[in-house]
PDB file of N, CA and C in Angstrom:
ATOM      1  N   UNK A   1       0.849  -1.169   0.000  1.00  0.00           N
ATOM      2  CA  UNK A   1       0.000   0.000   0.000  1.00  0.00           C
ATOM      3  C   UNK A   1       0.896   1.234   0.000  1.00  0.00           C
ATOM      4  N   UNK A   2       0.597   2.294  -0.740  1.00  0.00           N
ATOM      5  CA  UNK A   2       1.316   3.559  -0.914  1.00  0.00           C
ATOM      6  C   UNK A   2       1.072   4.131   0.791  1.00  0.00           C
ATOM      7  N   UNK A   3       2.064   4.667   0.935  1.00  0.00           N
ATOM      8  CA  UNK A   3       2.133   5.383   2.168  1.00  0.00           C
ATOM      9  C   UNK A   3       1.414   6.233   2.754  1.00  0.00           C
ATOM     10  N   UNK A   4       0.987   7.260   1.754  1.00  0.00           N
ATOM     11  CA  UNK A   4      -0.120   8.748   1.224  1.00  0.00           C
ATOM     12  C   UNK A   4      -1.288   8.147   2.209  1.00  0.00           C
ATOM     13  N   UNK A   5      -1.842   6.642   1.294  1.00  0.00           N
ATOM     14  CA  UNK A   5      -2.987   6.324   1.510  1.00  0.00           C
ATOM     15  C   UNK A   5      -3.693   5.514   2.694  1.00  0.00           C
ATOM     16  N   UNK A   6      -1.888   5.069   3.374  1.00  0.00           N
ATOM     17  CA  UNK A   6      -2.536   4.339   4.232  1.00  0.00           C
ATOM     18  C   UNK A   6      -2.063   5.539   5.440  1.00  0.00           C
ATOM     19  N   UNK A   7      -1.649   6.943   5.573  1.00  0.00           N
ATOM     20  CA  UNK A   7      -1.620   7.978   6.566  1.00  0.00           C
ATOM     21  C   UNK A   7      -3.105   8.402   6.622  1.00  0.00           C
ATOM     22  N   UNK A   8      -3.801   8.638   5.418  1.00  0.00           N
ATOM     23  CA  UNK A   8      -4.877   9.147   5.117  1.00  0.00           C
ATOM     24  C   UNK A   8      -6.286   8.373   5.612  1.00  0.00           C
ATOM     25  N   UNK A   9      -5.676   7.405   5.101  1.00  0.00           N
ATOM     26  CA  UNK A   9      -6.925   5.841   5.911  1.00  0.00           C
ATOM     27  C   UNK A   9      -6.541   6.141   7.534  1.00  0.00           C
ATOM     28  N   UNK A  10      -5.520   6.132   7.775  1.00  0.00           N
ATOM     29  CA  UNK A  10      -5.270   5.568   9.782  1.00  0.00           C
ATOM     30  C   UNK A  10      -5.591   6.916  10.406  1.00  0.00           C
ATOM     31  N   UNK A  11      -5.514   8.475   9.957  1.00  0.00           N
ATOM     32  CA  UNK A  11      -5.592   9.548  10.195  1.00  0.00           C
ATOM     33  C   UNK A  11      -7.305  10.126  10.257  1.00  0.00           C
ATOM     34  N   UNK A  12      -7.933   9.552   8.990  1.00  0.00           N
ATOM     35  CA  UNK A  12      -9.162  10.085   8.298  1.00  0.00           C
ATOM     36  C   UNK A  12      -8.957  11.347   7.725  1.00  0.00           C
ATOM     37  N   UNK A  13      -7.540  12.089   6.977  1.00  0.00           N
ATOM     38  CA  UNK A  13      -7.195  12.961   6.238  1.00  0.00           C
ATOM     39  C   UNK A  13      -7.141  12.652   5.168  1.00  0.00           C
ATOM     40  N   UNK A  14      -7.295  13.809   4.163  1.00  0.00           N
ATOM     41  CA  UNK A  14      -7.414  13.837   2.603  1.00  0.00           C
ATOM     42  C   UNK A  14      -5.521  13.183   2.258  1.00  0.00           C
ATOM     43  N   UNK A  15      -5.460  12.855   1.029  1.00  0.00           N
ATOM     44  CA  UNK A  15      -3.837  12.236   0.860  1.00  0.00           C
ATOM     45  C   UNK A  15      -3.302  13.620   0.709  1.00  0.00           C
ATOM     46  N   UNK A  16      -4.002  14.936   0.416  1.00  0.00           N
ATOM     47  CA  UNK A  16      -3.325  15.894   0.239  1.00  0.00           C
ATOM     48  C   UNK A  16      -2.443  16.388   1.835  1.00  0.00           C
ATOM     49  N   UNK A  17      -3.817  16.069   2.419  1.00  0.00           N
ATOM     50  CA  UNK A  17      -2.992  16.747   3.797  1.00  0.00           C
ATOM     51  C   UNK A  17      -2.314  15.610   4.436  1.00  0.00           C
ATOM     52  N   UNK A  18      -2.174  14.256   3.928  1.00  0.00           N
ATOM     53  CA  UNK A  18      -1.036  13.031   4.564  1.00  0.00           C
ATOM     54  C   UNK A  18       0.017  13.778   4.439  1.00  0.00           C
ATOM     55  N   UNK A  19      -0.015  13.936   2.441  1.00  0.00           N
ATOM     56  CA  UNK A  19       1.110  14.710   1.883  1.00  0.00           C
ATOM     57  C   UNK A  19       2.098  15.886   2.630  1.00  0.00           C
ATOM     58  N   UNK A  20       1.091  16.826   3.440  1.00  0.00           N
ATOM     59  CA  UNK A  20       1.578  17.691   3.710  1.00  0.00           C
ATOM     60  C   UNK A  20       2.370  17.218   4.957  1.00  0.00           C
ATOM     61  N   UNK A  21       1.369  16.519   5.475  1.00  0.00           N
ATOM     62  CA  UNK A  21       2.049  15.574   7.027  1.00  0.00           C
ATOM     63  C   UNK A  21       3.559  14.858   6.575  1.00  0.00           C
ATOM     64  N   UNK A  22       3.530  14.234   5.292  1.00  0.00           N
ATOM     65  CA  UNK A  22       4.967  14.047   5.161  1.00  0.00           C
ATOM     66  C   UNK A  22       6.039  14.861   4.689  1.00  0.00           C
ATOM     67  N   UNK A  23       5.852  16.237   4.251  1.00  0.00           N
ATOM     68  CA  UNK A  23       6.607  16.931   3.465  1.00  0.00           C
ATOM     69  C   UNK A  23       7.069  17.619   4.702  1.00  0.00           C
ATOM     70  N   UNK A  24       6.201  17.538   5.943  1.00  0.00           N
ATOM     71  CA  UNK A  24       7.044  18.653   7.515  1.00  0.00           C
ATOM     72  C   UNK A  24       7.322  17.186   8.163  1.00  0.00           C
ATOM     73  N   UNK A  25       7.483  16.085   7.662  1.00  0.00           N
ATOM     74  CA  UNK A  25       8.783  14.832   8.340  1.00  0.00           C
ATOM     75  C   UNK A  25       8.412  14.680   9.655  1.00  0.00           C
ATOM     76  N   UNK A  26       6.759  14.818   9.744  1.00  0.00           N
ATOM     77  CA  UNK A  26       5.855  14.179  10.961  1.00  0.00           C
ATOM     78  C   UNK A  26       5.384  12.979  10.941  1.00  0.00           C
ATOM     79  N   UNK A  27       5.963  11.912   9.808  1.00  0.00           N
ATOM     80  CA  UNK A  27       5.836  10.584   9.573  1.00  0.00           C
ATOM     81  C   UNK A  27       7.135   9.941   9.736  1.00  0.00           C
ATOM     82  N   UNK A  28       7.250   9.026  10.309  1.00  0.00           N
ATOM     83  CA  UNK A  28       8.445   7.491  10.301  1.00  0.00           C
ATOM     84  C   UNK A  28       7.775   6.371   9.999  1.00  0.00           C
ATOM     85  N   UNK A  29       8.774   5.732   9.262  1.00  0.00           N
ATOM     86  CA  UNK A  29       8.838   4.260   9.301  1.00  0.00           C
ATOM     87  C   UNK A  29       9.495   3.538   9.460  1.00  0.00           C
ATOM     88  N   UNK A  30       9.238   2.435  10.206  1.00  0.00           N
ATOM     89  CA  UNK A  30      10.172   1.959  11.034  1.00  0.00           C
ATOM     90  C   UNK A  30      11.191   2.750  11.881  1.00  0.00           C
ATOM     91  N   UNK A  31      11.108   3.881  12.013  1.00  0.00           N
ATOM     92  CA  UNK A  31      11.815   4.533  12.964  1.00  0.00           C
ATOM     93  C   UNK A  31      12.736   5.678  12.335  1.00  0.00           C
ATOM     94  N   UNK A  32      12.599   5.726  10.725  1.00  0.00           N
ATOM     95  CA  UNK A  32      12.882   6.405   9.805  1.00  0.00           C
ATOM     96  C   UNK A  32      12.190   7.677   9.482  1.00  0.00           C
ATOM     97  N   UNK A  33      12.501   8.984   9.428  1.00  0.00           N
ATOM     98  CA  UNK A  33      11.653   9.884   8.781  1.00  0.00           C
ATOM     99  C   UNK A  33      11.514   9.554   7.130  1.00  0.00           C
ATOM    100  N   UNK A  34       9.794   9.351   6.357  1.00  0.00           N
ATOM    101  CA  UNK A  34       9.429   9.399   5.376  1.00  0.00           C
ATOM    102  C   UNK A  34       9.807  10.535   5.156  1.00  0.00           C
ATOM    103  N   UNK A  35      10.037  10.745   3.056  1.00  0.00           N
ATOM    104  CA  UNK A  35       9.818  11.852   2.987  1.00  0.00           C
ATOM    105  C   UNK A  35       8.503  11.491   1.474  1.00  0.00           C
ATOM    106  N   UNK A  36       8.566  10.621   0.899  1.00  0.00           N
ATOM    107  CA  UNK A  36       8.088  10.170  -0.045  1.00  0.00           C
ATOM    108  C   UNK A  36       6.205   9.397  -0.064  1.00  0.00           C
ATOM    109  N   UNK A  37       5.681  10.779  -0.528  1.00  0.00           N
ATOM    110  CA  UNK A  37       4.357   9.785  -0.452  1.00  0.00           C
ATOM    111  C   UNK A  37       4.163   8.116  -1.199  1.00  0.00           C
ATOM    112  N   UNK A  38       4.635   8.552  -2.359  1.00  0.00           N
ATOM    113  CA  UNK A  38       4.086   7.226  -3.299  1.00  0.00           C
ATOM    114  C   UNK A  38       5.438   5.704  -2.460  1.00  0.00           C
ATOM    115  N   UNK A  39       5.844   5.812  -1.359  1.00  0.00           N
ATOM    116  CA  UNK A  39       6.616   4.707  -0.760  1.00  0.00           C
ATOM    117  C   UNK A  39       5.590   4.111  -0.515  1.00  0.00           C
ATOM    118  N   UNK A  40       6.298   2.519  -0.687  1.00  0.00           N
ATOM    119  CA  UNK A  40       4.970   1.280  -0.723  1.00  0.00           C
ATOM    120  C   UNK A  40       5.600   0.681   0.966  1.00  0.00           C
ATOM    121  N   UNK A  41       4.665   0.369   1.389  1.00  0.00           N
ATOM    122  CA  UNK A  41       5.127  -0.336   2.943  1.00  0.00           C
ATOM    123  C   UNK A  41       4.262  -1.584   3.412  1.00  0.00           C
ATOM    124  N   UNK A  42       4.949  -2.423   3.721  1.00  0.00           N
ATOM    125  CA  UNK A  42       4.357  -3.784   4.146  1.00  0.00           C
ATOM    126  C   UNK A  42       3.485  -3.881   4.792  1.00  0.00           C
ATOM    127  N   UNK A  43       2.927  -4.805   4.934  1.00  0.00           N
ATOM    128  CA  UNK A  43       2.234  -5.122   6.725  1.00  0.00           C
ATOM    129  C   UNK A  43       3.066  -5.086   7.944  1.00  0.00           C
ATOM    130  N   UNK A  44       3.993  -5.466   7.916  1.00  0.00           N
ATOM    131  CA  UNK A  44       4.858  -6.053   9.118  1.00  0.00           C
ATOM    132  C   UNK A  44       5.717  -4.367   9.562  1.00  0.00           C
ATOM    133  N   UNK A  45       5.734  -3.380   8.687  1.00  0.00           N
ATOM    134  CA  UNK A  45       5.991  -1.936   8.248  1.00  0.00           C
ATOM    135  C   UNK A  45       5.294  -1.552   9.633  1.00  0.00           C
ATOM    136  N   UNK A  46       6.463  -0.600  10.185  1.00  0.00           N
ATOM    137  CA  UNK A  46       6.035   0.423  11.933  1.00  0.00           C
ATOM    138  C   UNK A  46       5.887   1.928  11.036  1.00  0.00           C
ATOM    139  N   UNK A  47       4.521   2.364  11.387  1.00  0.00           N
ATOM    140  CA  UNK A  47       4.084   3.572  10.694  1.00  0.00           C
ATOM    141  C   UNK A  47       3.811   4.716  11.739  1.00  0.00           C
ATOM    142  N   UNK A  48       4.204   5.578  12.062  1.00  0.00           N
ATOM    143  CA  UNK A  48       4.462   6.543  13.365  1.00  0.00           C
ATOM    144  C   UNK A  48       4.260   8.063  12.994  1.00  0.00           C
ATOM    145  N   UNK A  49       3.207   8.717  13.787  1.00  0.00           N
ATOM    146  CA  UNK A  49       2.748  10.044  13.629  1.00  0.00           C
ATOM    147  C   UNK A  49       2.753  10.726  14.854  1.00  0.00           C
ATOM    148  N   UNK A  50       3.935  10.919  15.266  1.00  0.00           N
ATOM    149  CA  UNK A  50       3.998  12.099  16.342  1.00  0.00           C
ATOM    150  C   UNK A  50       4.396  11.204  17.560  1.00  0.00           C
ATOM    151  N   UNK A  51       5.231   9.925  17.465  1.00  0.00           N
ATOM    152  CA  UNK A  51       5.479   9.295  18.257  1.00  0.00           C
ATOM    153  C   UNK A  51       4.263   8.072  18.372  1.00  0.00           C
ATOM    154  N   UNK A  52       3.142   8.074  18.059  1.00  0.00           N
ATOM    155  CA  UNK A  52       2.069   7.028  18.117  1.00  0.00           C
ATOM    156  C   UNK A  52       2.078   6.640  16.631  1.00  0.00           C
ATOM    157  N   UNK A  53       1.801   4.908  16.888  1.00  0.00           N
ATOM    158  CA  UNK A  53       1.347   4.175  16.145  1.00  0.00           C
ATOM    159  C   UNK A  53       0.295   3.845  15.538  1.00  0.00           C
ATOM    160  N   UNK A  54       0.420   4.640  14.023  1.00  0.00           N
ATOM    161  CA  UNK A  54      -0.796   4.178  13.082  1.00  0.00           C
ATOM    162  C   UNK A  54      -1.187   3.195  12.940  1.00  0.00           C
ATOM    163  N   UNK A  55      -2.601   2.736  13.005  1.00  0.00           N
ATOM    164  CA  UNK A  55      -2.982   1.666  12.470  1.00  0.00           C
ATOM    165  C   UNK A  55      -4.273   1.881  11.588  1.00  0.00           C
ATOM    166  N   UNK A  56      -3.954   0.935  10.786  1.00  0.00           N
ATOM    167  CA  UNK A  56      -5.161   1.236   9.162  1.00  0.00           C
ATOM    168  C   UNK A  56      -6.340   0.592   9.836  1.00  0.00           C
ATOM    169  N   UNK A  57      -8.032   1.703   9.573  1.00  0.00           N
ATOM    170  CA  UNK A  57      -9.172   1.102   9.685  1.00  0.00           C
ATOM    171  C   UNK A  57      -9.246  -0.592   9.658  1.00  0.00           C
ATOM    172  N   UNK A  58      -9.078  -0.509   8.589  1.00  0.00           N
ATOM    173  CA  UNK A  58      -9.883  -1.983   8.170  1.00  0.00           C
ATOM    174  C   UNK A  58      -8.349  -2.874   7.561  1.00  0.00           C
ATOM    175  N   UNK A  59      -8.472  -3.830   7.084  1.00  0.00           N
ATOM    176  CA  UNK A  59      -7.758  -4.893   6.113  1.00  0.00           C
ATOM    177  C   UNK A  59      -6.739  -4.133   5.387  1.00  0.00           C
ATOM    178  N   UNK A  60      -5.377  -4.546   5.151  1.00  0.00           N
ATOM    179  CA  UNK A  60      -4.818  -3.489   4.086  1.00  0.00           C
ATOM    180  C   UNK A  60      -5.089  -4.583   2.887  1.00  0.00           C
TER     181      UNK A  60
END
């Protein structure tokens, strides 16, 4: 799953404003600052917004 979409799914934000969430490097993965929306990330993938752990609504 693109990154954009699964900030936007775990958040309930538009991908524009994920986008923006990743362009000010308020996203990690795995412990990494994102900078790239269209990055694809696993299941097993640690997705982090402000120190807390995203997790997607439903099924990825």
């Amino acid at each position: 799953m693109r990154l954009d979409k699964f900030v936007s799914q775990s958040l309930g934000t538009t991908r524009k404003q994920s986008k923006q969430l990743l362009r000010q490097q308020l996203i990690k993965v795995d412990g990494v600052v994102a900078c790239r929306a269209e990055q694809h990330i696993d299941i097993d993938s640690v997705v982090t917004f402000e120190g807390r752990r995203l997790q997607p609504p439903g099924p990825l």
